[in-house]
Protein backbone atom coordinates (compact mmCIF):
# COMPACT_ATOMS: atom_id res chain seq x y z
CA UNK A 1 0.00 0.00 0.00
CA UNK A 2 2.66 2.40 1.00
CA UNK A 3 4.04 1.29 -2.53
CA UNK A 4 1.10 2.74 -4.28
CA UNK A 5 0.83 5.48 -2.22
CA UNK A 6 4.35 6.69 -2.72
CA UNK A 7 3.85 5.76 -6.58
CA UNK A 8 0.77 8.15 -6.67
CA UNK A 9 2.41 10.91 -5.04
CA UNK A 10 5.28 10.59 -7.51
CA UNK A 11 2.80 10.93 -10.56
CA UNK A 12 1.52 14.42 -8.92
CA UNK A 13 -1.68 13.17 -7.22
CA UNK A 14 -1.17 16.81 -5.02
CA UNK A 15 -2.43 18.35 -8.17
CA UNK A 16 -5.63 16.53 -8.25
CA UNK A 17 -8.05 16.52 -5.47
CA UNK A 18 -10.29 13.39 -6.34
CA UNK A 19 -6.47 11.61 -6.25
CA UNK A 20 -5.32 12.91 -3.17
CA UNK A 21 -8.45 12.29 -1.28
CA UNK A 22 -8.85 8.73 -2.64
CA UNK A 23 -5.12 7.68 -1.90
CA UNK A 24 -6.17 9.39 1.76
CA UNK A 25 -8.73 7.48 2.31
CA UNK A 26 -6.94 4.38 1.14
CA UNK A 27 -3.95 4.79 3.48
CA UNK A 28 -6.65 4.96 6.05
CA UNK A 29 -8.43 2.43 5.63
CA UNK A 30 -5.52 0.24 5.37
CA UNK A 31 -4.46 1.64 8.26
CA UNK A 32 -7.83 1.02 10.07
CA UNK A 33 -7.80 -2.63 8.34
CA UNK A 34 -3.97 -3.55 9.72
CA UNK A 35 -4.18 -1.87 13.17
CA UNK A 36 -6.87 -3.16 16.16
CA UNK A 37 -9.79 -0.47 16.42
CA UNK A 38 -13.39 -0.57 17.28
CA UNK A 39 -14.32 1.31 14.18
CA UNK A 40 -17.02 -1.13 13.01
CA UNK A 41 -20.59 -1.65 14.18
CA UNK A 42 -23.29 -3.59 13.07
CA UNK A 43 -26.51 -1.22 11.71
CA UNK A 44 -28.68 -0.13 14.33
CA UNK A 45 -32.69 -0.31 14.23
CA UNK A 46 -32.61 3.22 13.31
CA UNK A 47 -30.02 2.45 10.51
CA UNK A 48 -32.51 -0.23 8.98
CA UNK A 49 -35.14 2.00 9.26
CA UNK A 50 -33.53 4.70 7.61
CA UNK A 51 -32.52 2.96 4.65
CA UNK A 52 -35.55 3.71 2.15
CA UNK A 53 -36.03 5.03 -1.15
CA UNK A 54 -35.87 8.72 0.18
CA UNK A 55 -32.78 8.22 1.69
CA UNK A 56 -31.34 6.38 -1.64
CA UNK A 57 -32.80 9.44 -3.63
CA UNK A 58 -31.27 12.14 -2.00
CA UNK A 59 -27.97 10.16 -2.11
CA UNK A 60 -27.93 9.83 -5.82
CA UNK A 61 -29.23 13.56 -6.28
CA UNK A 62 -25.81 14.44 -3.81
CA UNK A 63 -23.23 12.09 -5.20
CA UNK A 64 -24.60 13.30 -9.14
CA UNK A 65 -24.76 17.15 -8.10
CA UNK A 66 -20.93 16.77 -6.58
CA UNK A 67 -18.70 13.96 -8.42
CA UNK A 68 -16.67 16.49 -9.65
CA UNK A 69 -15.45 17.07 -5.56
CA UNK A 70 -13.92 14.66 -3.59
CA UNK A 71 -16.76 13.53 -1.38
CA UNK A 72 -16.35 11.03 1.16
CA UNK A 73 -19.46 8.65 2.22
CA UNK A 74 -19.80 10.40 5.43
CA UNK A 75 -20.34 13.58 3.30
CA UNK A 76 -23.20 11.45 1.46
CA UNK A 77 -24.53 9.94 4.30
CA UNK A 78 -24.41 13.65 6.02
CA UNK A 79 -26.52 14.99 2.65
CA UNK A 80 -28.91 12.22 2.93
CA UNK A 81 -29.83 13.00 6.80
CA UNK A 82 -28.73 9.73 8.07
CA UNK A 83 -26.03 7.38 9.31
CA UNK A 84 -23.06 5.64 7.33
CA UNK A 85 -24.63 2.78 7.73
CA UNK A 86 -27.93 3.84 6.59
CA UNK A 87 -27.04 4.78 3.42
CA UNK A 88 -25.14 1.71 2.72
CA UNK A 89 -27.95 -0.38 3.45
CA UNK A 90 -30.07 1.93 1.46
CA UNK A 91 -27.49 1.22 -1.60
CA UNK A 92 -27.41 -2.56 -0.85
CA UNK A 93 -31.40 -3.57 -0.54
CA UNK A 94 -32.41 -0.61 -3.22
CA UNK A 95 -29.82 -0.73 -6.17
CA UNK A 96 -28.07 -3.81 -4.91
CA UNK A 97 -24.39 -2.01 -4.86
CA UNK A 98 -22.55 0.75 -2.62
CA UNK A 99 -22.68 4.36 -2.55
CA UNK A 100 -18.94 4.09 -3.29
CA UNK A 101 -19.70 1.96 -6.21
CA UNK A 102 -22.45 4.53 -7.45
CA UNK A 103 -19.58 7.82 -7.44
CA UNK A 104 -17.69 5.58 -9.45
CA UNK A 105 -20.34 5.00 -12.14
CA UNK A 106 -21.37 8.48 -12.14
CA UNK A 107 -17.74 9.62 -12.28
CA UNK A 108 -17.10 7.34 -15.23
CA UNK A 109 -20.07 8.60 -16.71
CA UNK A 110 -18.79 12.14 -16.46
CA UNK A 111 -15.21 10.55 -18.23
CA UNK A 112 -17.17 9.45 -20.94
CA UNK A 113 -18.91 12.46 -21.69
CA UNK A 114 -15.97 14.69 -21.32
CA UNK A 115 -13.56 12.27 -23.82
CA UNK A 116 -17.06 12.46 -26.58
CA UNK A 117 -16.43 16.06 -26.34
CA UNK A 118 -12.18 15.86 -26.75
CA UNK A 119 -10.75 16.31 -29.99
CA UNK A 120 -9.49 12.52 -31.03
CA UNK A 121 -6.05 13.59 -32.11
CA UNK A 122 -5.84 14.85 -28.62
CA UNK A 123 -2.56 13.02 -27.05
CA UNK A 124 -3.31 12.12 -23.24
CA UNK A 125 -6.49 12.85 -23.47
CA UNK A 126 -7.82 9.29 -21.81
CA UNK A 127 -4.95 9.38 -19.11
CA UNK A 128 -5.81 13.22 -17.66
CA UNK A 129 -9.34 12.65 -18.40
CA UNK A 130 -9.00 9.76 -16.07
CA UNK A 131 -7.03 11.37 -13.63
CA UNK A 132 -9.39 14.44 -13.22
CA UNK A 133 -12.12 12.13 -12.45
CA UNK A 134 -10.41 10.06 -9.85
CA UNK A 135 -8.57 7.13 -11.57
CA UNK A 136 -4.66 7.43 -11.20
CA UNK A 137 -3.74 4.32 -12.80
CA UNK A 138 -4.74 4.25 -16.76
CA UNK A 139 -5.17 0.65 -16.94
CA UNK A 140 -7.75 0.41 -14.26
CA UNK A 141 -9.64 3.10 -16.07
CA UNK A 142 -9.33 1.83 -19.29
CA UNK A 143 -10.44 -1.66 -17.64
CA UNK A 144 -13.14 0.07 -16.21
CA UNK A 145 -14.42 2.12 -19.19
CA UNK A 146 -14.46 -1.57 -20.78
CA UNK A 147 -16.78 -3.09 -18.97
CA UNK A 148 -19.16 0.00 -18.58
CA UNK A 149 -19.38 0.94 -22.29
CA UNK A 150 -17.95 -2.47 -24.08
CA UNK A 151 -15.19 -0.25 -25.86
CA UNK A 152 -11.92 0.88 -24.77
CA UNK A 153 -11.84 4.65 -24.17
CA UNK A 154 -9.27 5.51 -27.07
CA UNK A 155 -9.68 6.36 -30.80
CA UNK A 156 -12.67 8.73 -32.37
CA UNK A 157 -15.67 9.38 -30.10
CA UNK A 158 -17.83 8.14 -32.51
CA UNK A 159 -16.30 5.01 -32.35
CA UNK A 160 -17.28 4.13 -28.87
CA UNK A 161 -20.05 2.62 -27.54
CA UNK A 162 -23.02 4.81 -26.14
C-alpha cells in the first residue's frame, strides 16, 4: 500500500483533489484494516429504518450534483440526513451495490462524456481525463471504461459505444 501510495504521489496526485483524497482514504483504511480499532458496528434499528427510497434518492441527487469534488461517504450519508450505515444499506437492498460503487459509475459517466467532447487527435487525453475524475492508474480506467461501455476509451468518439 505504502508502494502505491508513494507511486501516486510521484505521478503528482497533489495536483488533483479526487487523487489525493482517494489515496487518503486508502492509506486509512488500510491503516484502520492492519491496526486493532473498534471502528465497526453492526446497523442499528434506526439504521434499517432509515434505509428507504428517500434516503437512496437524496444520495444519488448528492453524489450526481458533486462527483466532480472529492466527497467522502460520510459527506453522502451527512446529505442524505442519516447514518453511514444507513445509506449503505439503502445502496445494498435498493440498487443492490454501494454508494462508493455509485460515485464511481457516475464519475465514469462524467469521463465518458468529457472524452465524446475531446478532440481525437488529442494526445493524453484518456490518461488526464481519467485522472481528473479520480482514476490514477490508466489501466484500471481503461479496464473500467471496458466493462461500462464495451469499448476501450481511445480512438474517435464516434467510435465508442453509447
Amino acid at each position: 500500500m505504502y508502494g502505491y501510495a508513494r507511486e501516486a504521489i510521484d505521478l503528482g496526485v497533489a495536483g488533483e483533489p479526487l487523487l489525493a483524497g482517494s489515496v487518503a482514504r486508502l492509506l486509512a483504511a488500510t491503516a484502520l484494516t492492519v491496526f486493532p480499532n473498534n471502528t465497526l458496528s453492526d446497523p442499528t434499528f434506526s439504521d434499517r429504518r432509515d434505509a428507504h427510497p428517500r434516503t437512496l434518492r437524496r444520495a444519488i441527487t448528492f453524489i450526481e450534483e458533486n462527483a466532480d469534488r472529492d466527497i467522502t461517504l460520510a459527506d453522502i450519508a451527512a446529505a442524505a440526513h442519516v447514518t453511514i450505515r444507513a445509506v449503505q444499506l439503502a445502496f445494498r437492498r435498493h440498487l443492490d451495490s454501494t454508494p462508493i460503487a455509485y460515485l464511481r459509475w457516475v464519475r465514469l459517466e462524467h469521463a465518458d462524456q468529457e472524452l465524446r467532447r475531446a478532440d481525437a487527435t488529442d494526445d493524453g487525453t484518456v490518461t488526464e481525463t481519467a485522472r481528473r475524475w479520480g482514476w490514477a492508474d490508466a489501466d484500471r480506467f481503461t479496464a473500467a471504461y471496458r466493462k461500462r461501455f464495451g469499448s476501450p476509451p481511445t480512438g474517435p468518439p464516434h467510435d465508442r459505444a453509447p
